[in-house]
PDB file of N, CA and C in Angstrom:
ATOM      1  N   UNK A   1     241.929 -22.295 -41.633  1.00  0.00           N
ATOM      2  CA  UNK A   1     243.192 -23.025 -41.661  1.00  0.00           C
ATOM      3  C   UNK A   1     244.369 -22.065 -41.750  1.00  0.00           C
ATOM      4  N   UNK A   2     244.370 -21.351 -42.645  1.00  0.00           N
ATOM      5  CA  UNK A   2     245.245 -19.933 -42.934  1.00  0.00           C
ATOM      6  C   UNK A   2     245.379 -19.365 -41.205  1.00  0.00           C
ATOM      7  N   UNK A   3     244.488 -19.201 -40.916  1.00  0.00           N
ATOM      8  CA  UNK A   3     244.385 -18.360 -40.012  1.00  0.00           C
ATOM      9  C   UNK A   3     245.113 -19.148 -38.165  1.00  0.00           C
ATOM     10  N   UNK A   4     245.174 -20.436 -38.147  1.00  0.00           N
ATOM     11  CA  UNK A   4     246.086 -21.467 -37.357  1.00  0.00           C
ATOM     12  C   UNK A   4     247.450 -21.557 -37.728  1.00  0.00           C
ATOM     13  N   UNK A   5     247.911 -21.366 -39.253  1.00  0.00           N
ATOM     14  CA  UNK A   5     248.721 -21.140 -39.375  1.00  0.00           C
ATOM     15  C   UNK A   5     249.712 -20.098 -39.148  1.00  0.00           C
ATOM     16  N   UNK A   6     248.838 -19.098 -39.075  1.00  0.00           N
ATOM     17  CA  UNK A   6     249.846 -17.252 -39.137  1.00  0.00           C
ATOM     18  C   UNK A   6     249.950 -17.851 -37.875  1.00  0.00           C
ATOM     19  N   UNK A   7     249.269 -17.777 -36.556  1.00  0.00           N
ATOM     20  CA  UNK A   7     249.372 -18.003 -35.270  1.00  0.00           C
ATOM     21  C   UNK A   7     250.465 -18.651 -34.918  1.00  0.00           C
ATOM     22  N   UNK A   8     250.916 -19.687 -34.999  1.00  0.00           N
ATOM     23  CA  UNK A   8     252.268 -20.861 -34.752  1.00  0.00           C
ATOM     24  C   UNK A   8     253.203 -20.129 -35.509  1.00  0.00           C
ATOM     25  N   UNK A   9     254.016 -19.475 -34.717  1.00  0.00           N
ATOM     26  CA  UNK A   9     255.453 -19.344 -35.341  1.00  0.00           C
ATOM     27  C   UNK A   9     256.105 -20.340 -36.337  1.00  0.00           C
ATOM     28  N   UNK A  10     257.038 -19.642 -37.279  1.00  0.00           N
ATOM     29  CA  UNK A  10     257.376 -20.681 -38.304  1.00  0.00           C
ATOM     30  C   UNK A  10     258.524 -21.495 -37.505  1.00  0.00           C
ATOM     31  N   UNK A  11     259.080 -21.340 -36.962  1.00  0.00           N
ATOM     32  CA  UNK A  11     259.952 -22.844 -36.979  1.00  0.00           C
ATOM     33  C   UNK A  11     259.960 -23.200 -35.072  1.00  0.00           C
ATOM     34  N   UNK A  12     259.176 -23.117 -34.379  1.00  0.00           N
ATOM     35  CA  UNK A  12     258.782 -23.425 -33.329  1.00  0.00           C
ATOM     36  C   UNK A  12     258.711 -24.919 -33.450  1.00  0.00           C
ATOM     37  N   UNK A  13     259.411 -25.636 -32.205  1.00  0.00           N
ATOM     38  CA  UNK A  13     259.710 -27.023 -31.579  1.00  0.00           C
ATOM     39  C   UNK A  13     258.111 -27.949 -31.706  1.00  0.00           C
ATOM     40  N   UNK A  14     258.211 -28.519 -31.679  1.00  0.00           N
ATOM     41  CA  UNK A  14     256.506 -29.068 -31.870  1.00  0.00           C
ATOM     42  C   UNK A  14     256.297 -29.367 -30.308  1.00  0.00           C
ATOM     43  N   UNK A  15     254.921 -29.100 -29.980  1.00  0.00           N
ATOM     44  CA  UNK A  15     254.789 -29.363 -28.377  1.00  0.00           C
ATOM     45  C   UNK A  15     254.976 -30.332 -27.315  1.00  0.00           C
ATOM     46  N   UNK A  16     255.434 -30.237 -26.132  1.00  0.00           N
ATOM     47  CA  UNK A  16     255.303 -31.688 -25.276  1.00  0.00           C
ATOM     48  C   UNK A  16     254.615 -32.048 -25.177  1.00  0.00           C
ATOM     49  N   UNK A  17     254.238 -33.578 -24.950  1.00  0.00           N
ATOM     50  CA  UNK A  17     252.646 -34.187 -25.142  1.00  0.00           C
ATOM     51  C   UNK A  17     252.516 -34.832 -23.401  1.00  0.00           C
ATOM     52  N   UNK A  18     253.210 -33.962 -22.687  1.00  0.00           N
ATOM     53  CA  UNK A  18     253.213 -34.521 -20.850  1.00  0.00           C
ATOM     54  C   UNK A  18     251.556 -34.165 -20.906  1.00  0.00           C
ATOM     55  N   UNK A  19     250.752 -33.320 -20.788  1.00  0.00           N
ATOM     56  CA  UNK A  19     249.789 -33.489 -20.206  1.00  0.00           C
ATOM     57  C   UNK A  19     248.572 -34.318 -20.884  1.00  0.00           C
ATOM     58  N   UNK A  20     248.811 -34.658 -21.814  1.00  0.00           N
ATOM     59  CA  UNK A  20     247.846 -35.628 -22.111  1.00  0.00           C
ATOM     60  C   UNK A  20     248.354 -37.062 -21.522  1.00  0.00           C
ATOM     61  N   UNK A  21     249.472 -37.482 -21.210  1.00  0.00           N
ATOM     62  CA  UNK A  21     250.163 -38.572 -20.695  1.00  0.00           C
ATOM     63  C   UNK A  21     250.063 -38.934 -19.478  1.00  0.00           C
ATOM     64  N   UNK A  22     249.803 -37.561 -18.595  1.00  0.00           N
ATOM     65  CA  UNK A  22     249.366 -37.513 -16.687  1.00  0.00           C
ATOM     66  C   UNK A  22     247.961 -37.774 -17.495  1.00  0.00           C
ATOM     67  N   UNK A  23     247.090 -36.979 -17.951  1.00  0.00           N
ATOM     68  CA  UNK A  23     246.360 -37.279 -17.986  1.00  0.00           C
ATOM     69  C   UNK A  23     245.197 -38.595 -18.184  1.00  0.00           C
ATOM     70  N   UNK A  24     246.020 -39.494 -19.030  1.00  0.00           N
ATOM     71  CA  UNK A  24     245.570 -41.056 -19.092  1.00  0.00           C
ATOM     72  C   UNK A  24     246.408 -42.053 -18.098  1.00  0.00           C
ATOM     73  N   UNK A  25     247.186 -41.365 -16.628  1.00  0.00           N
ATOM     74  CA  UNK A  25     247.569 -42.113 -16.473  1.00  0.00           C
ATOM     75  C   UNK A  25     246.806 -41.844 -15.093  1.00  0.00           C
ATOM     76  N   UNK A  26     246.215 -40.762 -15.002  1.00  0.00           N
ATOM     77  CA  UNK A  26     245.169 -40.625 -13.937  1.00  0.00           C
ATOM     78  C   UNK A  26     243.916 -40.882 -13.905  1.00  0.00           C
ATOM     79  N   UNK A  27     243.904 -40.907 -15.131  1.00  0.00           N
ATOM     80  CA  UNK A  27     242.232 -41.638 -16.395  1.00  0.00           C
ATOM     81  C   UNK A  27     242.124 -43.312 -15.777  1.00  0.00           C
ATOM     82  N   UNK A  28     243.456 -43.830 -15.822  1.00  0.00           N
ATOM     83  CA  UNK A  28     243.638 -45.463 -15.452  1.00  0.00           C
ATOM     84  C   UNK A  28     243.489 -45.763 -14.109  1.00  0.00           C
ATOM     85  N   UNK A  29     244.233 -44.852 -13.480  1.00  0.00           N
ATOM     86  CA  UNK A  29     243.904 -45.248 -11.371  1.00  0.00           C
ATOM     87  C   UNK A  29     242.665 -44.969 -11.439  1.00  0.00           C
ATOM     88  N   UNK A  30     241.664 -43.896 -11.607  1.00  0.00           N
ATOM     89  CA  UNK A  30     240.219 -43.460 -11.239  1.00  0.00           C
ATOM     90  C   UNK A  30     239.661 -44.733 -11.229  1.00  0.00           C
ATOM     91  N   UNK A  31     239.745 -45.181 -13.087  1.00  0.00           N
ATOM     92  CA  UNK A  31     239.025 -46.259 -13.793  1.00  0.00           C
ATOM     93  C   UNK A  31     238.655 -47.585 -12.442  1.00  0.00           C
ATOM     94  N   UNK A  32     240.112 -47.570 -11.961  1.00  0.00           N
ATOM     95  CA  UNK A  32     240.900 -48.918 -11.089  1.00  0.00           C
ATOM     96  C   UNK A  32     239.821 -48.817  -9.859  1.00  0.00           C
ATOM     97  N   UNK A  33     239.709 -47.736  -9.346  1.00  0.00           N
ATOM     98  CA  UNK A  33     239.062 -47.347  -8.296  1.00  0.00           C
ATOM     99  C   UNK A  33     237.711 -47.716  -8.211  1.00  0.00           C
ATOM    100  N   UNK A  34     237.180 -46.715  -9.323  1.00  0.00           N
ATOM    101  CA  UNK A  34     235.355 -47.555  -9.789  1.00  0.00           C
ATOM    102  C   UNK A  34     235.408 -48.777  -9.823  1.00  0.00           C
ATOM    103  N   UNK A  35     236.174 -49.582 -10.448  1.00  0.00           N
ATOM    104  CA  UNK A  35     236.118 -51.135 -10.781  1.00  0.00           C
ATOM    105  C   UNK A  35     235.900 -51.858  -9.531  1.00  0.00           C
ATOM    106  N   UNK A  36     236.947 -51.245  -8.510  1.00  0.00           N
ATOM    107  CA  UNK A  36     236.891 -52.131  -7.063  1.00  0.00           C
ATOM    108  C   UNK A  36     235.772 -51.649  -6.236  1.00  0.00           C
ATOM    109  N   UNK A  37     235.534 -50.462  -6.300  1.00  0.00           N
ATOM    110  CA  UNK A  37     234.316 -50.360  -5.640  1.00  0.00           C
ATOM    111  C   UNK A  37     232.836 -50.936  -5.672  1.00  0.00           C
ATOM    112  N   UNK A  38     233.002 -51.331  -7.577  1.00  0.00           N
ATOM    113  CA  UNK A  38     231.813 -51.757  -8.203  1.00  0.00           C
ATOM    114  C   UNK A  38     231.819 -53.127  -7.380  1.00  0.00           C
ATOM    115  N   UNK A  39     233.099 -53.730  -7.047  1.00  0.00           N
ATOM    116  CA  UNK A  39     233.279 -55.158  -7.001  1.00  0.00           C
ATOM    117  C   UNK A  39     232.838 -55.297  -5.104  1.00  0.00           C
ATOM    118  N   UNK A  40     233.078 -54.277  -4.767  1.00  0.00           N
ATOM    119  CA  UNK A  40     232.864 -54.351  -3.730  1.00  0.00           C
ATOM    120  C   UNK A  40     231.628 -54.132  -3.359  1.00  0.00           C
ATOM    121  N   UNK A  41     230.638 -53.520  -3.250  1.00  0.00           N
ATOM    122  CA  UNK A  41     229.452 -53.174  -3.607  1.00  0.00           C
ATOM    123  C   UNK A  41     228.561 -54.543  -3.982  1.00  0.00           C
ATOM    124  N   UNK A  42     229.064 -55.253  -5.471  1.00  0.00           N
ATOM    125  CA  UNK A  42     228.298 -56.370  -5.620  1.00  0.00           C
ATOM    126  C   UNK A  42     228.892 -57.536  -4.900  1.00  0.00           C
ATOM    127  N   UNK A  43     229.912 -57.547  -4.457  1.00  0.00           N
ATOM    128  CA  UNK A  43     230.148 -58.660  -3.167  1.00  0.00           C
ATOM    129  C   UNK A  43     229.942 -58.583  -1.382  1.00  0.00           C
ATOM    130  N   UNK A  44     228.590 -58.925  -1.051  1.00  0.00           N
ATOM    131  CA  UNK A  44     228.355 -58.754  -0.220  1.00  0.00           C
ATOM    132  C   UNK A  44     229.395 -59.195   1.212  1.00  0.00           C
ATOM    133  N   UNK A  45     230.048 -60.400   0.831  1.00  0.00           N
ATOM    134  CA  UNK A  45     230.266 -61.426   1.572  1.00  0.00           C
ATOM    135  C   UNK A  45     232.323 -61.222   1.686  1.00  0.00           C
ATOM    136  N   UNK A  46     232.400 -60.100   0.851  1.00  0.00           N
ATOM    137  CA  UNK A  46     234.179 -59.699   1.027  1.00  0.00           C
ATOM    138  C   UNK A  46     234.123 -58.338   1.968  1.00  0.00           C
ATOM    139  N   UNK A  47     235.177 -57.467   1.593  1.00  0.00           N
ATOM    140  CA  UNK A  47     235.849 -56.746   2.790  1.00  0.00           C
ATOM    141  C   UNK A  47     234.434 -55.804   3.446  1.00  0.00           C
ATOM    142  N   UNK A  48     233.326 -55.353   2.571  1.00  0.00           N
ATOM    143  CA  UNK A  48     232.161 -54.583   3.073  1.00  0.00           C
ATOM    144  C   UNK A  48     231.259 -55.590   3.850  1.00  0.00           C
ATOM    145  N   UNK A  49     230.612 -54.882   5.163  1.00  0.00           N
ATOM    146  CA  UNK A  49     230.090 -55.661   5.956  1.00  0.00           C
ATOM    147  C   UNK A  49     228.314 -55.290   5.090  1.00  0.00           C
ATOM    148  N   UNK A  50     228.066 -56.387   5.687  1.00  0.00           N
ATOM    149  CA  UNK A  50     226.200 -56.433   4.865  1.00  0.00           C
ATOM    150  C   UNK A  50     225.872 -55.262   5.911  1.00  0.00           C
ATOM    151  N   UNK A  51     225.540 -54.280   6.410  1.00  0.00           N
ATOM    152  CA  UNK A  51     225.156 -53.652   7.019  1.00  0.00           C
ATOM    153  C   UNK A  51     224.512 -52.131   6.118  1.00  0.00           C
ATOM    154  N   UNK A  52     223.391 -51.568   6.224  1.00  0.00           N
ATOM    155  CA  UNK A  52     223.220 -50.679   5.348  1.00  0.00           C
ATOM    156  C   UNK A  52     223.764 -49.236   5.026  1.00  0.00           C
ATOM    157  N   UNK A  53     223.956 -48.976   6.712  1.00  0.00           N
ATOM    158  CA  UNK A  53     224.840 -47.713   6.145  1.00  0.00           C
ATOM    159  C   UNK A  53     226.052 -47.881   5.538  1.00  0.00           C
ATOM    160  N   UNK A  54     226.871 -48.890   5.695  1.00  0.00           N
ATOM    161  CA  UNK A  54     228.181 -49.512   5.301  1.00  0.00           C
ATOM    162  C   UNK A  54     228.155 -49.079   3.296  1.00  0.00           C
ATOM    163  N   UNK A  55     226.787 -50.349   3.257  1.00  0.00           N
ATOM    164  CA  UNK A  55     226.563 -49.864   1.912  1.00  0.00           C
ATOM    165  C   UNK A  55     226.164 -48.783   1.078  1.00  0.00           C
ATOM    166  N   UNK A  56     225.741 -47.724   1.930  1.00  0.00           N
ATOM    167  CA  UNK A  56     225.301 -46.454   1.269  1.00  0.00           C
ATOM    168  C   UNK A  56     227.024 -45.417   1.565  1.00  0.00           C
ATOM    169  N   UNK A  57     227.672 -45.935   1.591  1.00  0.00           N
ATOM    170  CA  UNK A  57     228.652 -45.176   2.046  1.00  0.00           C
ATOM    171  C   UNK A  57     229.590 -45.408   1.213  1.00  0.00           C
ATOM    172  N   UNK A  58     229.356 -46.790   1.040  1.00  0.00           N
ATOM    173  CA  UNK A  58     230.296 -47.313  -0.519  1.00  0.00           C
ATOM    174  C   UNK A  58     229.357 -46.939  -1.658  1.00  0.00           C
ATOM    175  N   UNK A  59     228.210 -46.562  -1.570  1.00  0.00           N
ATOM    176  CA  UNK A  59     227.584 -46.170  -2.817  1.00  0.00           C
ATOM    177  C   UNK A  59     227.830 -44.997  -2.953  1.00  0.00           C
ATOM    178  N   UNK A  60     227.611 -43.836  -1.718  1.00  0.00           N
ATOM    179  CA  UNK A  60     228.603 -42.629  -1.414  1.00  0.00           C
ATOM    180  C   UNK A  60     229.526 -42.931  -3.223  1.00  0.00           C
ATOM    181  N   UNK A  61     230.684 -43.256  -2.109  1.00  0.00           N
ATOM    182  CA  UNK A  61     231.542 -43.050  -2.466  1.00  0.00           C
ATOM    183  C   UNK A  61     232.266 -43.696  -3.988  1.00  0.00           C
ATOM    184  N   UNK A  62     231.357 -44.588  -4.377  1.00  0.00           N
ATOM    185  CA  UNK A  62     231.054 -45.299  -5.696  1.00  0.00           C
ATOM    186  C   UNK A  62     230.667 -44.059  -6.582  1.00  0.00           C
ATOM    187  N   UNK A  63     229.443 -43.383  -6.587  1.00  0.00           N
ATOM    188  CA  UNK A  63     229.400 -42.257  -7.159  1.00  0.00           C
ATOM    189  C   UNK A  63     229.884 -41.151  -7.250  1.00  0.00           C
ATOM    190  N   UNK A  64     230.571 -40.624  -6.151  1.00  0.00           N
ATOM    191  CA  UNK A  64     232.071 -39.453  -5.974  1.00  0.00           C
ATOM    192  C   UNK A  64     233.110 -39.981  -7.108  1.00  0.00           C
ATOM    193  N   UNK A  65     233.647 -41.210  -7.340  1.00  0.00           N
ATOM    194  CA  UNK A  65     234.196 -41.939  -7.542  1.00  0.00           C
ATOM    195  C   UNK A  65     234.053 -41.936  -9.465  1.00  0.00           C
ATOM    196  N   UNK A  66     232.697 -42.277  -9.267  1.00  0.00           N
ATOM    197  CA  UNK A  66     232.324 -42.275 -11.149  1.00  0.00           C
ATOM    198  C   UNK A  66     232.199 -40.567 -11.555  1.00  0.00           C
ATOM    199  N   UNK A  67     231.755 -39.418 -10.832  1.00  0.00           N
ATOM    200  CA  UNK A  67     231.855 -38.347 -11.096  1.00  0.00           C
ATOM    201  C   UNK A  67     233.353 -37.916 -11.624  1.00  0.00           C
ATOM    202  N   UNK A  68     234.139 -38.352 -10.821  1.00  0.00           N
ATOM    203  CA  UNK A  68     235.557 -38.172 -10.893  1.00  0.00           C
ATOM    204  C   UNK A  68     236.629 -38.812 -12.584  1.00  0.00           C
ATOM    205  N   UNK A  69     235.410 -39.930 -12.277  1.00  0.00           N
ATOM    206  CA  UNK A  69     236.226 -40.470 -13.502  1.00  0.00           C
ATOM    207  C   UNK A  69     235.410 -40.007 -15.044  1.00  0.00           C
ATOM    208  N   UNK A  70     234.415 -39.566 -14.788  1.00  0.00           N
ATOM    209  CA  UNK A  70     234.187 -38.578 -16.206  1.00  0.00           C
ATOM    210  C   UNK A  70     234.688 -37.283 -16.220  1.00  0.00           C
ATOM    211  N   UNK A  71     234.937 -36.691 -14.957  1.00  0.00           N
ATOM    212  CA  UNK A  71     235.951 -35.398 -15.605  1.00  0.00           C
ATOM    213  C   UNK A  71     236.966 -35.647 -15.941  1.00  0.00           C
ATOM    214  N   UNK A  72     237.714 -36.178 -15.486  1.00  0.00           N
ATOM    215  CA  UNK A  72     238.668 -36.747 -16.008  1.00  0.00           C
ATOM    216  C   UNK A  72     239.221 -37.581 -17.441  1.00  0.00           C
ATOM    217  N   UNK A  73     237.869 -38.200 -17.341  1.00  0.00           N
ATOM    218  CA  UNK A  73     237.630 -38.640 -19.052  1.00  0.00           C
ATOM    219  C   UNK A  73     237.391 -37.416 -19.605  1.00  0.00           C
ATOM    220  N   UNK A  74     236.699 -36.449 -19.875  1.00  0.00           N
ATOM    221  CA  UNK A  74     236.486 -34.931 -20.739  1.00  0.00           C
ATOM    222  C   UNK A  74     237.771 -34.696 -20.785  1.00  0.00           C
ATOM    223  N   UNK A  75     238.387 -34.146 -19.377  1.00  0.00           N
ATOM    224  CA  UNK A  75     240.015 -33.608 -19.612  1.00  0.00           C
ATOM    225  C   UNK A  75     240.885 -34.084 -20.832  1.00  0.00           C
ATOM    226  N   UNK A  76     240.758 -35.674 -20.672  1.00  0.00           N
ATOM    227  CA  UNK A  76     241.821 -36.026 -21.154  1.00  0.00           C
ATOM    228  C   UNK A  76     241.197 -36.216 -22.789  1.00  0.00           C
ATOM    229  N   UNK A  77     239.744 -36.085 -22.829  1.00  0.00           N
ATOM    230  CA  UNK A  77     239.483 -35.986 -23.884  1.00  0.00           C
ATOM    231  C   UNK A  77     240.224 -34.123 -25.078  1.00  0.00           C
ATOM    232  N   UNK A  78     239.336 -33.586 -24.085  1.00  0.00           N
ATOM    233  CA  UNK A  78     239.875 -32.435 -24.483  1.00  0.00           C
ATOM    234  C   UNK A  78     241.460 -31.891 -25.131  1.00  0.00           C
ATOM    235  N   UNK A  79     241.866 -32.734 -23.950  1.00  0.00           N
ATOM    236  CA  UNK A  79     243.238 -32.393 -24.293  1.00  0.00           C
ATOM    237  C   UNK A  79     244.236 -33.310 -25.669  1.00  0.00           C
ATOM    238  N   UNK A  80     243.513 -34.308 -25.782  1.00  0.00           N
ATOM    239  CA  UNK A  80     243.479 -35.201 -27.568  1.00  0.00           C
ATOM    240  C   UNK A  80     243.419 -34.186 -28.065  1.00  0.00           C
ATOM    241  N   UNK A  81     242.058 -33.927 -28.252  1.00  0.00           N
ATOM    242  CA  UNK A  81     241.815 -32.924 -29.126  1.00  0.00           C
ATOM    243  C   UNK A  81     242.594 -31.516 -29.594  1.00  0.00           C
ATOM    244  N   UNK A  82     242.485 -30.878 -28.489  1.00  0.00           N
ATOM    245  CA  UNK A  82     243.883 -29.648 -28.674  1.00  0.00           C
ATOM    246  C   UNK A  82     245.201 -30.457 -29.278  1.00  0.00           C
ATOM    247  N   UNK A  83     245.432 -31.022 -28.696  1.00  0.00           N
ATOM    248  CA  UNK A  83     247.255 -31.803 -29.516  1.00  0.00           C
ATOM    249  C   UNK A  83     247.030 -32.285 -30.504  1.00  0.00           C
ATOM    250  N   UNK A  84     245.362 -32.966 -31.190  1.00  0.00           N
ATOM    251  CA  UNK A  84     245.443 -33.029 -32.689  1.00  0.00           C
ATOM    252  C   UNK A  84     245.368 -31.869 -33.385  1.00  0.00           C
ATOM    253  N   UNK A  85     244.863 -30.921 -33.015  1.00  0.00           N
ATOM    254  CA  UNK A  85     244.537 -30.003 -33.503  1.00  0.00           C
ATOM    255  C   UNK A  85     245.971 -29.004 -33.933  1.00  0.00           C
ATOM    256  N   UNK A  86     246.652 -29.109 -32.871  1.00  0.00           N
ATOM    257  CA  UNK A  86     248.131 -28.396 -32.787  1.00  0.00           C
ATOM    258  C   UNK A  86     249.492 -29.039 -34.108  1.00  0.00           C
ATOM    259  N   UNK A  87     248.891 -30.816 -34.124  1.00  0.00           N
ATOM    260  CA  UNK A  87     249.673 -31.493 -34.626  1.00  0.00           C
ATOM    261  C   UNK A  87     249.259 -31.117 -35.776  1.00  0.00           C
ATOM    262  N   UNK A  88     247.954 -30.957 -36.762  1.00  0.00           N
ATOM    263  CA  UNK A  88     247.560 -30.965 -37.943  1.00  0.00           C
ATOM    264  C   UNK A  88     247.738 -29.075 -37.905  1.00  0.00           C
ATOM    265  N   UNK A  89     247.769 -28.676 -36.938  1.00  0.00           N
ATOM    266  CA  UNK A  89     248.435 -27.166 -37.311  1.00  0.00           C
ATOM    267  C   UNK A  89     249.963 -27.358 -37.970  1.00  0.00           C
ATOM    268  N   UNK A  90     250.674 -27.704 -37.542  1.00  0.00           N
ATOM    269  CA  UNK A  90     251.833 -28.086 -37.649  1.00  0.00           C
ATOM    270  C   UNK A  90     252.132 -28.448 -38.860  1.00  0.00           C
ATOM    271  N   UNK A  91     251.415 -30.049 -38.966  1.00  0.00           N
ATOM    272  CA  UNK A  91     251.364 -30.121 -40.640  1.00  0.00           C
ATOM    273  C   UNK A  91     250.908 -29.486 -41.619  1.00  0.00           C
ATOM    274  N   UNK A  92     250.275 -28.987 -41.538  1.00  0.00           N
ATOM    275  CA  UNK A  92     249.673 -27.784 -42.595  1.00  0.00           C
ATOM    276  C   UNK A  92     250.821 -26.666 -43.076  1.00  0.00           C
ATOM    277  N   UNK A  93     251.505 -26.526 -42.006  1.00  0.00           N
ATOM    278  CA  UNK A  93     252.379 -25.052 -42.029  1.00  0.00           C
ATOM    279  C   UNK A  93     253.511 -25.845 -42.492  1.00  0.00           C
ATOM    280  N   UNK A  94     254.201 -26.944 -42.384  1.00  0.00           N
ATOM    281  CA  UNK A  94     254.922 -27.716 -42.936  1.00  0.00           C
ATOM    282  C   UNK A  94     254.574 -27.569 -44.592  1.00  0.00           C
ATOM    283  N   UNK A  95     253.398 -28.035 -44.911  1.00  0.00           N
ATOM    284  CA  UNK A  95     252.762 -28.242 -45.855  1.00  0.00           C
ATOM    285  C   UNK A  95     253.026 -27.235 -46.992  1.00  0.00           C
ATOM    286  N   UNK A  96     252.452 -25.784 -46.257  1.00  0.00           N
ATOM    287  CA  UNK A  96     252.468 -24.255 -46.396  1.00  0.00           C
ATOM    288  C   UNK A  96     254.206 -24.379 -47.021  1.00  0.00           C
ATOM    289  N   UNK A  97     255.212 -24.306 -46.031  1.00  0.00           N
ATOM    290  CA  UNK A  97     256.549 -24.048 -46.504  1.00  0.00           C
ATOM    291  C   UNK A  97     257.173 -25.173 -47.679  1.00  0.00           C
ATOM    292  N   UNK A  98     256.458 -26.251 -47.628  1.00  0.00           N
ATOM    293  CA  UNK A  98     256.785 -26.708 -49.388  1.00  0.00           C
ATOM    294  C   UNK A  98     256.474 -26.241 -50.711  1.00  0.00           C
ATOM    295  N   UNK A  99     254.998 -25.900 -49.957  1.00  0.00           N
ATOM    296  CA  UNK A  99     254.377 -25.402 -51.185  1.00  0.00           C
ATOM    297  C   UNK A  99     255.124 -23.801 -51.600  1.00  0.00           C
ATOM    298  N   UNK A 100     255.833 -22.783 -50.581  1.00  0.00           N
ATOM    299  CA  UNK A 100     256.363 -22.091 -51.009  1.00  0.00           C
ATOM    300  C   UNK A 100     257.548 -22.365 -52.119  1.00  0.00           C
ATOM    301  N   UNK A 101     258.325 -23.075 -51.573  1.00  0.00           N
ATOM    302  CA  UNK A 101     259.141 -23.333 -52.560  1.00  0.00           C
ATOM    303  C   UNK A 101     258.889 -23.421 -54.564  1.00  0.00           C
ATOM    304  N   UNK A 102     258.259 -23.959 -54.423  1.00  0.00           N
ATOM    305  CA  UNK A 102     257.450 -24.075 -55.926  1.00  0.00           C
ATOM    306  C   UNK A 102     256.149 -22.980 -56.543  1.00  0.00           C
ATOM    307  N   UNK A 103     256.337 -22.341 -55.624  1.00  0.00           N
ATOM    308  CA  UNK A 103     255.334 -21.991 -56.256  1.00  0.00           C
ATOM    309  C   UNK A 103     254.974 -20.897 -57.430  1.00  0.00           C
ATOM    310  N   UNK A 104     256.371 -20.387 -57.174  1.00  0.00           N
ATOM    311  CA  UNK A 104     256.760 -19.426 -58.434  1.00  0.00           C
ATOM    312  C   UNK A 104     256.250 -20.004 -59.825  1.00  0.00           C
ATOM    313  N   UNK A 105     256.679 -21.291 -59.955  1.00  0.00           N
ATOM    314  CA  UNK A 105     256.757 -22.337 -61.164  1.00  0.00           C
ATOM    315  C   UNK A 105     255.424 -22.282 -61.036  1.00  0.00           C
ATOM    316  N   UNK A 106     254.615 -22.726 -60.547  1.00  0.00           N
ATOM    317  CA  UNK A 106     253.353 -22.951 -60.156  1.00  0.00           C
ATOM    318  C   UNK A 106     252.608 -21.985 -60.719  1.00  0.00           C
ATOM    319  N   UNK A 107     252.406 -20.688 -59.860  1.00  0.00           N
ATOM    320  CA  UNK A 107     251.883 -19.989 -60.493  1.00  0.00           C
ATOM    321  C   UNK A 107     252.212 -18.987 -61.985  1.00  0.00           C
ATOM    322  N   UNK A 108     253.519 -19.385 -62.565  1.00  0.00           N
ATOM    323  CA  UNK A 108     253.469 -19.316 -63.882  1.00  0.00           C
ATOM    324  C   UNK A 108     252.818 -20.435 -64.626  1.00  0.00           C
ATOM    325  N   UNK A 109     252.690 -21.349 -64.302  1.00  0.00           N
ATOM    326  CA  UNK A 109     251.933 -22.577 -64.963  1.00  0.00           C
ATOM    327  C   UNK A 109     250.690 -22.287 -64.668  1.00  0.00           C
ATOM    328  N   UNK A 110     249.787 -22.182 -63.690  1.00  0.00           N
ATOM    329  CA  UNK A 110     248.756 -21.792 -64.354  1.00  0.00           C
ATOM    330  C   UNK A 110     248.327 -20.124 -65.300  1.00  0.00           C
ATOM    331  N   UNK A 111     248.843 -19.337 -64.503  1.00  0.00           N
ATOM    332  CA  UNK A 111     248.760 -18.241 -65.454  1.00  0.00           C
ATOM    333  C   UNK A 111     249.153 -18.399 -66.928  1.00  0.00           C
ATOM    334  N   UNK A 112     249.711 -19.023 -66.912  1.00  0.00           N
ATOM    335  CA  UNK A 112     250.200 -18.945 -68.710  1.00  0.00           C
ATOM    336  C   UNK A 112     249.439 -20.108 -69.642  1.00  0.00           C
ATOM    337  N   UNK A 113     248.781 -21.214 -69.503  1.00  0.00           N
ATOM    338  CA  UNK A 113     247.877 -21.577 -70.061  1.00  0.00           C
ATOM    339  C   UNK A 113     246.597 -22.618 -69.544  1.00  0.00           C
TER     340      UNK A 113
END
């Protein structure tokens, strides 16, 4: 913890949170994409013709499709993670500069009995 703290400059802006924000908003079209394909796929009788290569082509591309939307899920997972991680850096070092203030008092109080 000490050691996240020295790292972050002391009075540095707290970070922009844009790429986690593209990131769930590209998380949502993918999602959109699988959904219609799924729908398409199990509806024989709408825009896909019953024909088999037709359907292996939407299955193709059904699975390109779900590949896409788990990297994308990791990414945007990942990238939570780093910005909590940055944010509870943050607070800590916040934390850190209160506790300076007092602590003179502090550590005469416990040293002395």
């Amino acid at each position: 913890m000490a050691h996240t703290m020295r790292i972050i400059r002391r009075f540095s802006p707290p970070p922009k949170r844009t790429k986690t924000y593209d990131l769930h908003e590209e998380l949502a079209q993918v999602r959109l994409k699988v959904g219609t394909l799924e729908q398409e796929l199990q509806d024989p009788w709408g825009r896909v013709s019953n024909y088999p290569w037709d359907m292996a082509l939407k299955d193709q591309e059904l699975r390109r499709a779900q590949v896409e939307r788990h990297a994308t899920n990791q990414a945007a997972f990942v990238a939570r993670r780093e910005m909590k991680g940055i944010r509870h850096a943050y607070f800590y070092d916040s934390l850190r500069r209160c506790r300076c203030i007092g602590a003179v008092v502090l550590s005469d109080f416990v040293f002395n009995f």
